[in-house]
Protein backbone atom coordinates (compact mmCIF):
# COMPACT_ATOMS: atom_id res chain seq x y z
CA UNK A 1 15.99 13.09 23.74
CA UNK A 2 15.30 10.87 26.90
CA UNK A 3 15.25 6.99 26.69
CA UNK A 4 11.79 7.10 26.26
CA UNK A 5 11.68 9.22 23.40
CA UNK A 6 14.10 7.66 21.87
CA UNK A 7 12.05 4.43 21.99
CA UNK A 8 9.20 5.70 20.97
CA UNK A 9 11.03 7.30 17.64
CA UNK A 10 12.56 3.69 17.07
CA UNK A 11 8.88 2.58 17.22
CA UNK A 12 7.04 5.01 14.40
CA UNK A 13 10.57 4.46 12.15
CA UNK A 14 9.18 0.76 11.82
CA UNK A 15 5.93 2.12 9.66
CA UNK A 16 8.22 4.60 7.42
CA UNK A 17 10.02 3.59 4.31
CA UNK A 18 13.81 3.88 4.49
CA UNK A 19 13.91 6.35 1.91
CA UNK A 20 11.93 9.01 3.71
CA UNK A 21 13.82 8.76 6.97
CA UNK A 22 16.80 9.48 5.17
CA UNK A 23 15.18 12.91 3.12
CA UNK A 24 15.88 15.01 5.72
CA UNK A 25 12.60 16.31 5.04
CA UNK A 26 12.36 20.18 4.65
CA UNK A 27 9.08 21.11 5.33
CA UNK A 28 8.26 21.40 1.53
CA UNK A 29 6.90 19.61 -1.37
CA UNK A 30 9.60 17.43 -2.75
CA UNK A 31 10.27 14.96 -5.70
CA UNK A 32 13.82 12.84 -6.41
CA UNK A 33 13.64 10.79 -9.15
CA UNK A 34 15.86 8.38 -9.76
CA UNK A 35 17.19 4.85 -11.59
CA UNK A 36 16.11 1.96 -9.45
CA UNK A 37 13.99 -1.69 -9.39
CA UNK A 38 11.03 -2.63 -8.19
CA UNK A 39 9.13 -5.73 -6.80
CA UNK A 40 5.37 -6.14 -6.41
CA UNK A 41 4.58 -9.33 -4.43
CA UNK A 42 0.67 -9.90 -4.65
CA UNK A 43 -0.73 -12.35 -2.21
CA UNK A 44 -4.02 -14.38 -3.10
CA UNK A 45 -6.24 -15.54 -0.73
CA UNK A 46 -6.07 -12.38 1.55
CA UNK A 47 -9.32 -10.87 1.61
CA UNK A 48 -11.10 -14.48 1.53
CA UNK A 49 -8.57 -15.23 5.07
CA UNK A 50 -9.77 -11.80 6.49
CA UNK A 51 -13.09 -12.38 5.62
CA UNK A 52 -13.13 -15.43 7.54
CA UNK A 53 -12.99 -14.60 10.65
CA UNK A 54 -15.58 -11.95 10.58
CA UNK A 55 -18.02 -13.77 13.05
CA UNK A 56 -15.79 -14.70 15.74
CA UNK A 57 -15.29 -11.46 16.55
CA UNK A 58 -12.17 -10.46 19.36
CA UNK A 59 -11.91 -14.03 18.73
CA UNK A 60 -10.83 -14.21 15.64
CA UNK A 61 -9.43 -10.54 14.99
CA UNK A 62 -6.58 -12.06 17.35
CA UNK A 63 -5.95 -15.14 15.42
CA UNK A 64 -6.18 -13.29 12.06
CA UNK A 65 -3.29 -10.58 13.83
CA UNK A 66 -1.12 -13.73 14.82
CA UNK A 67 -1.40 -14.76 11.34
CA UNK A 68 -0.71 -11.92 9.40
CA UNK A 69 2.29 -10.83 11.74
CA UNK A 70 3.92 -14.02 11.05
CA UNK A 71 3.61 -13.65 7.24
CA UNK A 72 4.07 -10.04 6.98
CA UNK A 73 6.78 -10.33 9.58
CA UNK A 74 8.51 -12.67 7.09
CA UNK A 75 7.97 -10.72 4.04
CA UNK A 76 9.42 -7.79 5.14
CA UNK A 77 12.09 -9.11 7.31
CA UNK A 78 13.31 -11.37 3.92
CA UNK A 79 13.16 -8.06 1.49
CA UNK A 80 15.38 -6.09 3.88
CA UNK A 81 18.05 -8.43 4.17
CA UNK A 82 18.16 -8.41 0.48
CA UNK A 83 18.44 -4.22 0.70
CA UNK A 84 15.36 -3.91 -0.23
CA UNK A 85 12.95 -0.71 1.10
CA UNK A 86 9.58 -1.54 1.60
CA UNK A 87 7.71 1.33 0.40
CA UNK A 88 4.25 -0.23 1.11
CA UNK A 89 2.07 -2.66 2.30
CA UNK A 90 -1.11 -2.26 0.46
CA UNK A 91 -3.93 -4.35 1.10
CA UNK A 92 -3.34 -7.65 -0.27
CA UNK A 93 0.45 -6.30 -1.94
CA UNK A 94 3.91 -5.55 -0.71
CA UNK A 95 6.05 -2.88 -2.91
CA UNK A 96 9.57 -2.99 -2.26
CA UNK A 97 12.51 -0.67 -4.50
CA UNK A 98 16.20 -1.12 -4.79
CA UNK A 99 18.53 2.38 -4.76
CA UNK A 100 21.82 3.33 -4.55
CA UNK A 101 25.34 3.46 -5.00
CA UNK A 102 25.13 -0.02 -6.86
CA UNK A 103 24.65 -0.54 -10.42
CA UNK A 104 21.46 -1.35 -11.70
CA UNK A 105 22.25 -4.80 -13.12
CA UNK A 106 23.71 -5.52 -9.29
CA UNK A 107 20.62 -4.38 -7.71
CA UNK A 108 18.35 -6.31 -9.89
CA UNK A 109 20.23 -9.39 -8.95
CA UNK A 110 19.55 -8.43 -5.18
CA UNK A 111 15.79 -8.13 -6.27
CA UNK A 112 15.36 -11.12 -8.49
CA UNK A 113 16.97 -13.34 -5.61
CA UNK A 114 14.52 -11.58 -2.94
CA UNK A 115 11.90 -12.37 -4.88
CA UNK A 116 12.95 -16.73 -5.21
CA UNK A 117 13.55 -16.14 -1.41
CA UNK A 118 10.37 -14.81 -1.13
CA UNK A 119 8.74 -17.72 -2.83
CA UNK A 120 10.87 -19.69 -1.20
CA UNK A 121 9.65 -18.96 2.77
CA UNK A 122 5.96 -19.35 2.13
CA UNK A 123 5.21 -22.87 2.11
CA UNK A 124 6.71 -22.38 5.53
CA UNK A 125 4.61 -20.11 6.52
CA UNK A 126 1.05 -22.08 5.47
CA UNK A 127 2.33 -24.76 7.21
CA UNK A 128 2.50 -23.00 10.55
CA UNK A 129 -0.58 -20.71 9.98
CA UNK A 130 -2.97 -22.97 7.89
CA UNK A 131 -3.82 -19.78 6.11
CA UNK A 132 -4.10 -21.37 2.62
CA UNK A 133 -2.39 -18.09 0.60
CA UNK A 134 0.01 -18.12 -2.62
CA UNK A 135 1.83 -15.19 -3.81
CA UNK A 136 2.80 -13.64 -7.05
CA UNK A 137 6.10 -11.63 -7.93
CA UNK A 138 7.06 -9.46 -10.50
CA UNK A 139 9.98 -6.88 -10.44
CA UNK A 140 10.59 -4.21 -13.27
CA UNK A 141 13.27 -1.54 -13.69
CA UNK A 142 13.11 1.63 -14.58
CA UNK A 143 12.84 5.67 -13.65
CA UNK A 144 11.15 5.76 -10.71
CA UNK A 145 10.44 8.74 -8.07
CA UNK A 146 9.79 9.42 -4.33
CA UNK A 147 7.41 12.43 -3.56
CA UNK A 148 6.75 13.94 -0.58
CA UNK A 149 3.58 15.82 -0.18
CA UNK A 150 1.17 18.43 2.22
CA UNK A 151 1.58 19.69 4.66
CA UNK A 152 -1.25 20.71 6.05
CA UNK A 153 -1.29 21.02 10.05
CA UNK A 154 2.13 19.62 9.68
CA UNK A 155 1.37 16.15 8.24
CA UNK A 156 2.69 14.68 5.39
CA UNK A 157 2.48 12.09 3.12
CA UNK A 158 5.08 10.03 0.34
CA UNK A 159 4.64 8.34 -2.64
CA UNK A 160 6.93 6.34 -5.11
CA UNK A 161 5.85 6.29 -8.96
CA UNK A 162 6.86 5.35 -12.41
CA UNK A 163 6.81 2.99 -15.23
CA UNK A 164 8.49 0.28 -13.50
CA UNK A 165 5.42 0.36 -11.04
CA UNK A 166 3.04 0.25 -14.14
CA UNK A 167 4.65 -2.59 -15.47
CA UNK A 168 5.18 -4.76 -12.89
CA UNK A 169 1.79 -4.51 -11.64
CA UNK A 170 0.41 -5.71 -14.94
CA UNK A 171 3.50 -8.64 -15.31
CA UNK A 172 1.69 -9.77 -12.15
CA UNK A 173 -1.17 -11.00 -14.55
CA UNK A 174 1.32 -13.21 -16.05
CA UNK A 175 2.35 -14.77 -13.57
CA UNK A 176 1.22 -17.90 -11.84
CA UNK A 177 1.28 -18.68 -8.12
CA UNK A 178 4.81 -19.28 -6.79
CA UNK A 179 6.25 -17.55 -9.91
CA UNK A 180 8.36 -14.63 -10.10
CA UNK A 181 8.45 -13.02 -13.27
CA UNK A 182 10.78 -10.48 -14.47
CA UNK A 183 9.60 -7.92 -16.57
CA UNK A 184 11.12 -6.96 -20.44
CA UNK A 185 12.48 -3.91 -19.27
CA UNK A 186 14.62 -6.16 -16.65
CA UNK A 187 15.00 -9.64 -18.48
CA UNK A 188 17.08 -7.54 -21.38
CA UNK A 189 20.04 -6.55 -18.98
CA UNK A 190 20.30 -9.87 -16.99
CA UNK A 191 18.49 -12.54 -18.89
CA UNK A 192 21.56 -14.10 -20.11
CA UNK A 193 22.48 -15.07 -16.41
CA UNK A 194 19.46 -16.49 -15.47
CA UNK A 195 17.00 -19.89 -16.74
CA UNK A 196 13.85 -18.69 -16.69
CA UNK A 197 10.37 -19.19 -19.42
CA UNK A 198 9.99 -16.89 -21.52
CA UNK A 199 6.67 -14.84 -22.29
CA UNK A 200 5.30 -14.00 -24.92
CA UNK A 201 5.38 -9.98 -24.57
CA UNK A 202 8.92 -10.23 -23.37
CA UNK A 203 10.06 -10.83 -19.89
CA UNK A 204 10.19 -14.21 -18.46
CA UNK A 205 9.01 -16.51 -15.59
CA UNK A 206 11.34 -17.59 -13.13
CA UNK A 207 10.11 -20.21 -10.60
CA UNK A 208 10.91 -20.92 -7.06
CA UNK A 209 11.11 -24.65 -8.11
CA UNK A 210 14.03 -23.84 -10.20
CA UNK A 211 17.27 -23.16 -8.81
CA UNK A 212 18.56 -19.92 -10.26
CA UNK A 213 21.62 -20.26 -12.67
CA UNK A 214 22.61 -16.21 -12.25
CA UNK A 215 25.17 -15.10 -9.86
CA UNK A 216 24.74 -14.51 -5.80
CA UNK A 217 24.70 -11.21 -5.31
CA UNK A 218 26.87 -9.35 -2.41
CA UNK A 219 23.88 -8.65 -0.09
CA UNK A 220 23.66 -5.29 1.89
CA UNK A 221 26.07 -4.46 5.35
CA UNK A 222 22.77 -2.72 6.75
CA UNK A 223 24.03 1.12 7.86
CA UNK A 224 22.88 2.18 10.91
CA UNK A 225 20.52 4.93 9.88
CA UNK A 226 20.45 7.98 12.18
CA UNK A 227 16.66 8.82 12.97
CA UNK A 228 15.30 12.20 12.26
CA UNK A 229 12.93 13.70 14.66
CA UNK A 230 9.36 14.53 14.18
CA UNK A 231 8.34 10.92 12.69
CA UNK A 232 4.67 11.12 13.65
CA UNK A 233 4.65 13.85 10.98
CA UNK A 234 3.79 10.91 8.47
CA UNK A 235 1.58 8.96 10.74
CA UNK A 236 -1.80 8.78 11.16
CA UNK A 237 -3.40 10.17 13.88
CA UNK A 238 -5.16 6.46 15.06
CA UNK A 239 -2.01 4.88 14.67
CA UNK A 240 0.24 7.35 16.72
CA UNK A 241 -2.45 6.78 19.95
CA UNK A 242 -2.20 3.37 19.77
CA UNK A 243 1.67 2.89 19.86
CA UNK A 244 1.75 5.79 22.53
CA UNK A 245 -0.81 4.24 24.41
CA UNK A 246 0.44 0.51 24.37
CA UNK A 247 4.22 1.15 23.34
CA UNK A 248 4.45 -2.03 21.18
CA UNK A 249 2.08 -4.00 18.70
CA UNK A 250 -1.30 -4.30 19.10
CA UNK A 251 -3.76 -6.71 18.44
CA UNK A 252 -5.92 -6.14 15.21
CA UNK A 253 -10.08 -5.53 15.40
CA UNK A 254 -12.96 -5.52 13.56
CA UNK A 255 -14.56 -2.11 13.16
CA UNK A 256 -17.71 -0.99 11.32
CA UNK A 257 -16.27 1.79 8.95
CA UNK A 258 -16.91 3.60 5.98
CA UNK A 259 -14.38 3.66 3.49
CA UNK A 260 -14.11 6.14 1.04
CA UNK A 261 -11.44 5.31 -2.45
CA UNK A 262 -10.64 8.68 -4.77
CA UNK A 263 -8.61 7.86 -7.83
CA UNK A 264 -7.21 10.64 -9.82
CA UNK A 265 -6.32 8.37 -13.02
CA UNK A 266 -5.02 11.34 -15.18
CA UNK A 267 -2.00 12.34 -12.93
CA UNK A 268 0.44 11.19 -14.73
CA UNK A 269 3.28 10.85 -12.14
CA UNK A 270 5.88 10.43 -14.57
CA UNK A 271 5.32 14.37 -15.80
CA UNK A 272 7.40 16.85 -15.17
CA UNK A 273 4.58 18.55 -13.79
CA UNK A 274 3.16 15.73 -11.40
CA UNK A 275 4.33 17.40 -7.99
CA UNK A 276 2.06 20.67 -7.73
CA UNK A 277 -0.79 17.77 -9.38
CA UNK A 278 -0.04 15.91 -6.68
CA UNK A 279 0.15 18.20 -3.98
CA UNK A 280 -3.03 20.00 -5.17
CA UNK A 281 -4.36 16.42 -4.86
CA UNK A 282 -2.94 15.78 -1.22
CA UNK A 283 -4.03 19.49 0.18
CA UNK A 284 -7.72 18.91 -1.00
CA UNK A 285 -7.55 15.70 1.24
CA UNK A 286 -6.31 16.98 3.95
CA UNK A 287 -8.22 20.53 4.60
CA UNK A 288 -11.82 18.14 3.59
CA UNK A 289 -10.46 15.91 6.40
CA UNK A 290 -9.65 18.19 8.64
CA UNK A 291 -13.44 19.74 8.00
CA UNK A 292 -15.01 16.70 8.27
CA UNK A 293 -13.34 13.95 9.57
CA UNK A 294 -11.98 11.22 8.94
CA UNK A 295 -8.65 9.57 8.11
CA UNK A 296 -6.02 9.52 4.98
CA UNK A 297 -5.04 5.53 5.54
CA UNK A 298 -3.49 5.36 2.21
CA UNK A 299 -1.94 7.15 -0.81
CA UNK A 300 -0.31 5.02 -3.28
CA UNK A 301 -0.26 4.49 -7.50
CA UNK A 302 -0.43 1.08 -9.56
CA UNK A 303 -1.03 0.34 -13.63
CA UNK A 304 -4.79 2.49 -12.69
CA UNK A 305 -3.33 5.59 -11.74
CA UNK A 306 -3.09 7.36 -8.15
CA UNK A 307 -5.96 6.90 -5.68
CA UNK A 308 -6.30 7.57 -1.77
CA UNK A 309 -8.10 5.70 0.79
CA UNK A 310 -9.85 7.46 3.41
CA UNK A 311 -11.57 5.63 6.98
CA UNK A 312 -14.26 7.06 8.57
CA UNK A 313 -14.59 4.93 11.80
CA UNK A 314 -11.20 4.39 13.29
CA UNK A 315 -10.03 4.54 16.59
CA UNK A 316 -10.39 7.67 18.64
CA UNK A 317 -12.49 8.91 15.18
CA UNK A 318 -15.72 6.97 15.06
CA UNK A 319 -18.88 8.50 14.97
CA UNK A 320 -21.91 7.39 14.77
CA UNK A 321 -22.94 9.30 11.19
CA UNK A 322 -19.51 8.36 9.89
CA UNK A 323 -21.32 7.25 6.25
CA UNK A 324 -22.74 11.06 6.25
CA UNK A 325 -19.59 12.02 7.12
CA UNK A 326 -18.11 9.60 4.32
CA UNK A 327 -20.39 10.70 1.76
CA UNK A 328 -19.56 14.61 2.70
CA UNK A 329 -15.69 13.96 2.19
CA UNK A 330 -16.83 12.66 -1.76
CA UNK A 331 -18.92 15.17 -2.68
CA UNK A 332 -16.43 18.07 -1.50
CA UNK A 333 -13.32 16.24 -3.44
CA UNK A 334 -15.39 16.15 -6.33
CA UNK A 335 -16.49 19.66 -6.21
CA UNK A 336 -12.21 20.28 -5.14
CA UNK A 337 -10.92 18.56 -7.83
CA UNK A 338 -13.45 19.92 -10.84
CA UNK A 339 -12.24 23.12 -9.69
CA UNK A 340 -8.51 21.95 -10.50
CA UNK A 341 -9.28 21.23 -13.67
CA UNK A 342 -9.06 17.25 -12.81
CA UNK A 343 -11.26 14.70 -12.62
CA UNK A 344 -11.53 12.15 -10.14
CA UNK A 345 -13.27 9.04 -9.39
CA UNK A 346 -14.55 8.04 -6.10
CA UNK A 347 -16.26 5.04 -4.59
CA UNK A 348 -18.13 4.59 -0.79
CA UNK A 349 -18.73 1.67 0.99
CA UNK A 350 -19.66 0.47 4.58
CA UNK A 351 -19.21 -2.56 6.55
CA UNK A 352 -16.96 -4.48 9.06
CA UNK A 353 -13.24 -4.49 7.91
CA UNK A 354 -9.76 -5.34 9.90
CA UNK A 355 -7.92 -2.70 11.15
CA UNK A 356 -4.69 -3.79 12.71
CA UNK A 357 -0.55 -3.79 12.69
CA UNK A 358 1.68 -6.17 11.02
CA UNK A 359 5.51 -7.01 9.88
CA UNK A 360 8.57 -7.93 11.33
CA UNK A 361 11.23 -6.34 13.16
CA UNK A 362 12.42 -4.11 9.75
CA UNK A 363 9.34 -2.52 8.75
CA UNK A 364 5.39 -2.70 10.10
CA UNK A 365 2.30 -1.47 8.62
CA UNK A 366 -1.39 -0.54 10.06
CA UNK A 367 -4.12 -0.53 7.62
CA UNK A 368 -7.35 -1.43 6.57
CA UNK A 369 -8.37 -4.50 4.74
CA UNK A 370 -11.20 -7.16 3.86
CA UNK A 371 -14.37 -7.15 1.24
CA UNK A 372 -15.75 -3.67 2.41
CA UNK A 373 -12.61 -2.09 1.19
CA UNK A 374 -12.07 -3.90 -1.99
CA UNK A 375 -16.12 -2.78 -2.50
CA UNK A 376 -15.22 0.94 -2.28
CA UNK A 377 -12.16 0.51 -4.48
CA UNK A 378 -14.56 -1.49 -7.43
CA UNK A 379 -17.21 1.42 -7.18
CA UNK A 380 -14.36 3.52 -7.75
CA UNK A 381 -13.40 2.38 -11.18
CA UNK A 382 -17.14 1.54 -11.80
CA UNK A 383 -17.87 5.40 -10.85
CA UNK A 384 -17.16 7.51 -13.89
CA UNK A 385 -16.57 10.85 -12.31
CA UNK A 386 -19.50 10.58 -9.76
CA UNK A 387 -19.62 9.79 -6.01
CA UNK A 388 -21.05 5.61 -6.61
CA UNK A 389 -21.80 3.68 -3.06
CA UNK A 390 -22.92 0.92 -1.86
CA UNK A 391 -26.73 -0.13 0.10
CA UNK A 392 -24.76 -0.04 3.40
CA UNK A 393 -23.59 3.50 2.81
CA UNK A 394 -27.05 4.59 1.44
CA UNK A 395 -28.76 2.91 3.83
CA UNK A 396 -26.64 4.63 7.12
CA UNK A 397 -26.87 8.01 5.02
CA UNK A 398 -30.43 8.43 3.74
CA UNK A 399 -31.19 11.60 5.83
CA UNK A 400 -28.75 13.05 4.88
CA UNK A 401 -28.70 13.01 0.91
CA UNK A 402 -30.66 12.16 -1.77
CA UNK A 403 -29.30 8.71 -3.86
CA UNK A 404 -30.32 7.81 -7.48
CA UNK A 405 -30.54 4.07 -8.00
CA UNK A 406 -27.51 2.77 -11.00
CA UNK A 407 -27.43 -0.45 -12.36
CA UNK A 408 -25.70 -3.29 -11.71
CA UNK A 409 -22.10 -3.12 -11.77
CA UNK A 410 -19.65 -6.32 -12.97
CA UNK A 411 -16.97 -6.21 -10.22
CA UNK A 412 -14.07 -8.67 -9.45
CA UNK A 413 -14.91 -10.79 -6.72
CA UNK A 414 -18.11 -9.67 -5.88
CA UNK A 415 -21.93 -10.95 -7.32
C-alpha cells in the first residue's frame, strides 16, 4: 500500500469502532458476545442548537460544524483515553463499551471516571461555543454482543446489543443534567468505593460536583492497532466520496431529505437466535436500497428495540422524487419483513436536516440530525405496523400513492 493509501485507510478507521477493526472480518455474518460496560451520554439541547441555524444557511451549517467538532471532538477524544470504544454517535447520544483482558470491576472504574470526566469538560466547552447543551450519563454492565451483518455488494454493517444497553438507556431518565448515574446491575459490584445518591430502583447518582471517593483506575497504554484493509466496506457510499474527494473533514450542510426510520421491536438481540433475525433484517435493507435508492445512515438498538435509518437525499444520491423514492423503500420493507414472519414499524418524514462530520482525532462520525429526523423516528413508534408520514412527505409524494388521513399523534417535542 502506497503513502496515499495508507492515509486514506487511517482516514475511514476514524468512523469505525475499535472493535470491528480488530474482527478480522471474514466475509460472514458474525456475533461475539461477551462481559463488558457500557456508557450512554445523552446530550440535551441538540436538536433545538441544530435547529437554529436552519435559516442562515452555508452560513450557519459552518458555525453549527465548528461547534459540534469541538464538542464531539472532546467527547470522544476524553472516552478513549479512558479505553473506552465508541461504538456510536447517534443523533443527540454517544455509546461507548469497555472490553478486555481487565476485570469487570476494573473496567467499570475506567467507565465511571470517564463518565465524571465527561461531565467534567463541558462547562468548558459552552463557554467557548455558547451552545447552551447539558448532558446525561448512565453506564450499566452486563452481557453484551458485537454483530456484524450483510453483505450485500460487499457492504456491511455492526451492531452492539444487550441488557446493559436496555438499562442504561432507561437510567438516563433518572438522571439529571450533569449527573452520571450508575445503574443496579453496576452500583452492586463497586458501590462500596464510591459516594454517590442512591435511587430508588437501585443504582445511584453520582455527580460531577462531587469528587469521587473510589479508586483511580490504571488508564489504558493505547496499542497501536494494525489496520485491516478494505475499510470502506462499512462506510457509506456519501461518506467515502467526500473523504476521497477532500481527504480531511468537511464542513457540514443543510440538505432537503427524506428520512425514512424502520424499527423491528421484537428482535430480541439477546436470543440465541438474533443473528440470522438480524441479518434477514440487514439483507432486506440493503437489496430495497440497492433497488431504489437511497442510503443505510444508521443501524443501532436502545430500551425500544432495533431500528435503521435510511436518507434519501444525500450527496451524490439526491433526486428530485426522493419522498417517492422514500415512501417505495417503506412499503417494500413492510411487504419484506411480513414475509419473515416479523413485524416492523416504520415512519417517513421530509424536510431540511444537517448532514455533516464530527469528533476528534480518536473517532469521527457523519450523520444526520435535527427535527425532520426526530419526526420520522416519532411516526415510527406512533406507526403500529403501517408506513405513517408526515404532510411534507405526502405532499412531495401525492402522484405517486394514495395517503389516508390518521389522527393526531402525541409526540415528544413536537405540537
Amino acid at each position: 500500500m502506497d503513502r496515499s493509501d495508507a492515509d486514506v485507510e487511517s482516514a475511514l478507521a476514524r468512523y469505525i469502532p475499535r472493535h470491528v477493526l480488530a474482527s478480522g472480518h471474514r466475509d460472514a455474518p458474525q456475533r461475539r458476545d461477551f462481559e463488558g460496560v457500557l456508557l450512554v451520554l445523552d446530550i440535551a439541547g441538540f436538536t433545538s442548537l441544530t435547529e437554529a441555524f436552519v435559516s442562515e444557511g452555508n452560513a450557519g451549517a459552518e458555525r453549527l460544524s465548528v461547534i459540534l467538532d469541538r464538542y464531539f471532538g472532546c467527547m470522544t477524544d476524553i472516552s478513549a483515553k479512558h479505553g473506552g470504544d465508541i461504538l456510536d454517535i447517534v443523533g443527540d447520544a454517544v455509546v461507548v463499551v469497555w472490553e478486555g483482558q481487565q476485570h469487570v470491576d476494573e473496567l467499570a472504574h475506567l467507565a465511571l471516571h470517564c463518565g465524571l470526566a465527561l461531565q467534567a469538560a463541558l462547562p468548558d466547552i459552552v463557554t467557548q461555543t455558547g451552545a447552551q447543551l447539558r448532558q446525561r450519563i448512565s453506564i450499566a454492565v452486563g452481557p453484551l454482543a458485537h454483530f456484524i451483518l450483510g453483505g450485500v455488494g460487499g457492504k456491511w454493517h455492526y451492531l452492539t446489543a444487550g441488557q446493559p444497553l436496555v438499562e442504561a438507556a432507561m437510567a438516563n431518565q433518572n438522571g439529571g443534567p450533569d449527573d452520571v448515574v450508575v445503574c443496579e446491575s453496576l452500583w452492586r459490584s463497586i458501590g462500596t468505593q464510591y459516594t454517590g445518591r442512591p435511587l430508588p430502583g437501585g443504582g445511584a447518582i453520582v455527580s460531577r460536583s462531587q469528587p469521587s471517593s473510589g479508586p483511580s483506575p490504571t488508564l489504558p497504554s493505547g496499542d497501536t492497532l494494525i489496520l485491516p484493509s478494505g475499510l470502506d466496506r462499512y462506510l457509506p457510499q456519501p461518506l467515502l466520496e467526500r473523504l476521497r474527494m477532500g481527504g480531511g473533514r468537511w464542513l457540514g450542510e443543510y440538505r432537503t431529505v427524506s428520512t425514512l426510520f424502520v424499527g423491528a421491536p421484537r428482535i430480541d438481540c439477546t436470543h440465541a437466535n438474533a443473528l440470522p433475525l438480524l441479518q434477514a433484517l440487514i439483507e432486506g435493507a440493503q437489496r430495497i436500497h440497492a433497488r431504489v435508492g437511497g442510503t443505510l445512515t444508521r443501524f443501532s438498538c436502545d430500551d425500544k428495540g432495533v431500528f435503521l435509518l435510511s436518507a434519501f437525499g444525500l450527496p451524490q444520491t439526491a433526486r428530485e422524487d426522493d419522498a417517492v423514492r422514500a415512501i417505495t423503500a417503506a412499503q417494500s420493507f413492510l411487504q419484506y419483513m411480513r414475509e419473515q414472519g416479523l413485524s416492523v414499524n416504520l415512519g417517513v418524514a421530509t424536510g431540511p436536516v444537517f448532514y455533516g462530520d464530527s469528533g476528534g482525532l480518536a473517532r469521527r462520525h457523519a450523520g444526520l440530525t435535527g427535527a425532520t429526523v426526530n419526526l420520522a423516528a416519532r411516526l415510527m413508534v406512533a406507526s403500529g405496523g403501517f408506513v405513517l408520514c408526515d404532510t411534507a412527505t405526502q405532499e412531495a409524494a401525492t402522484r405517486g400513492f394514495e395517503f389516508e388521513a390518521r389522527a393526531p399523534i402525541a409526540a415528544k417535542g413536537f405540537n
